[in-house]
Protein backbone atom coordinates (compact mmCIF):
# COMPACT_ATOMS: atom_id res chain seq x y z
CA UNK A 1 0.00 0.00 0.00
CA UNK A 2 1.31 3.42 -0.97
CA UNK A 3 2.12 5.73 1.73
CA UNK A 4 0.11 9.23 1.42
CA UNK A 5 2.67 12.21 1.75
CA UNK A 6 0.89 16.11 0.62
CA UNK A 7 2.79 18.76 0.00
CA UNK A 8 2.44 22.98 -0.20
CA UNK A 9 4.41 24.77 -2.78
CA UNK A 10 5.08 28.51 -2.31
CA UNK A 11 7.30 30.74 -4.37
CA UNK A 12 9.70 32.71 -2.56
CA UNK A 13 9.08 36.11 -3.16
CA UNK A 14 11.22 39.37 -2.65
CA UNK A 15 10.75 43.08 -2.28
CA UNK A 16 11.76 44.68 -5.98
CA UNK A 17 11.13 48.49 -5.06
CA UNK A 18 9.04 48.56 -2.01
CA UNK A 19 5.66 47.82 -3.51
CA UNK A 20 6.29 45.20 -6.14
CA UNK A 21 7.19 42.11 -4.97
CA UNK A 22 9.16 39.36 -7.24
CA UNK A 23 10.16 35.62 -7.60
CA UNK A 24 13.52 34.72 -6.47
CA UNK A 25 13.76 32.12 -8.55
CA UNK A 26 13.17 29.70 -5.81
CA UNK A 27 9.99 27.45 -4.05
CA UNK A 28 9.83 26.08 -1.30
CA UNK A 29 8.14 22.82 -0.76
CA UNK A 30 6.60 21.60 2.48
CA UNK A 31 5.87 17.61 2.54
CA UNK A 32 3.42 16.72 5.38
CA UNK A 33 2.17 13.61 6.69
CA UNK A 34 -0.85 12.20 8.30
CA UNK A 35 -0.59 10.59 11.63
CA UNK A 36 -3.67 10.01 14.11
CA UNK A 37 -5.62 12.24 11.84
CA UNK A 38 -2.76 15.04 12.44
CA UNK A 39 -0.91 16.85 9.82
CA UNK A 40 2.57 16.81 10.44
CA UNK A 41 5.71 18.41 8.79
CA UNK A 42 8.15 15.62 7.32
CA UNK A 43 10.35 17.98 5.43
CA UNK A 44 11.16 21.70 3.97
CA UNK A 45 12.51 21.71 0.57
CA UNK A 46 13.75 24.47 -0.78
CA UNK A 47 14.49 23.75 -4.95
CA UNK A 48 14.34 25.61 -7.94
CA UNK A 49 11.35 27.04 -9.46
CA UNK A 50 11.84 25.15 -12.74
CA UNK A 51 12.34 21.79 -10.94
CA UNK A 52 9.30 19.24 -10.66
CA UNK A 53 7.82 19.64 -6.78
CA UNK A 54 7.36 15.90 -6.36
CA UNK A 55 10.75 14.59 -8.34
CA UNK A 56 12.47 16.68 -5.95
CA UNK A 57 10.44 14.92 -2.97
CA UNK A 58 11.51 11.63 -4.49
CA UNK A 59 15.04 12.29 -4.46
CA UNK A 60 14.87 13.57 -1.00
CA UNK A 61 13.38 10.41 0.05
CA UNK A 62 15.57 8.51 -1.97
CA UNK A 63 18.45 10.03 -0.61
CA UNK A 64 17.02 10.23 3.44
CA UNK A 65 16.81 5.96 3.90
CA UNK A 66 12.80 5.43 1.86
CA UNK A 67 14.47 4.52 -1.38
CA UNK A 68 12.02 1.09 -1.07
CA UNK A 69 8.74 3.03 0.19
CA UNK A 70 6.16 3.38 -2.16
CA UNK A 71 4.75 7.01 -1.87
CA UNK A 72 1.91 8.90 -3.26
CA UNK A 73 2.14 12.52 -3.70
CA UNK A 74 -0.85 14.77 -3.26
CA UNK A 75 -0.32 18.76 -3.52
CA UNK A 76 -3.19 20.70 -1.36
């Protein structure tokens, strides 16, 4: 059975000339899991904004001891 991770994405944003805010270039992606019916935080990435959100999840898990956990991603 797949696992259930969801996950935010926000750009980070910066002030151009006071008013006008930009994109840095950069999103951050929070991954949450479900646990007695609580949301809680599993991990902050922080990629590029051209990168895919849930590749990028992958690899993290991949590379943080789940590389044989099935996942499913779900972005809220």
């Amino acid at each position: 059975m797949k696992k259930k991770l969801f996950y935010v994405v926000d750009l980070e944003l910066q002030n151009a000339d006071g008013e006008i805010l930009e994109t840095t270039g950069n999103k951050f992606v929070r991954v949450y899991d479900i646990e007695n019916n609580v949301p809680t935080k599993f991990c902050d990435l922080e990629i590029d904004i051209t990168d895919n959100s849930e590749e990028a999840i992958q690899e993290y898990l991949d590379d943080n001891g789940h590389e044989d956990e099935t996942f499913e991603f779900i972005e809220l």
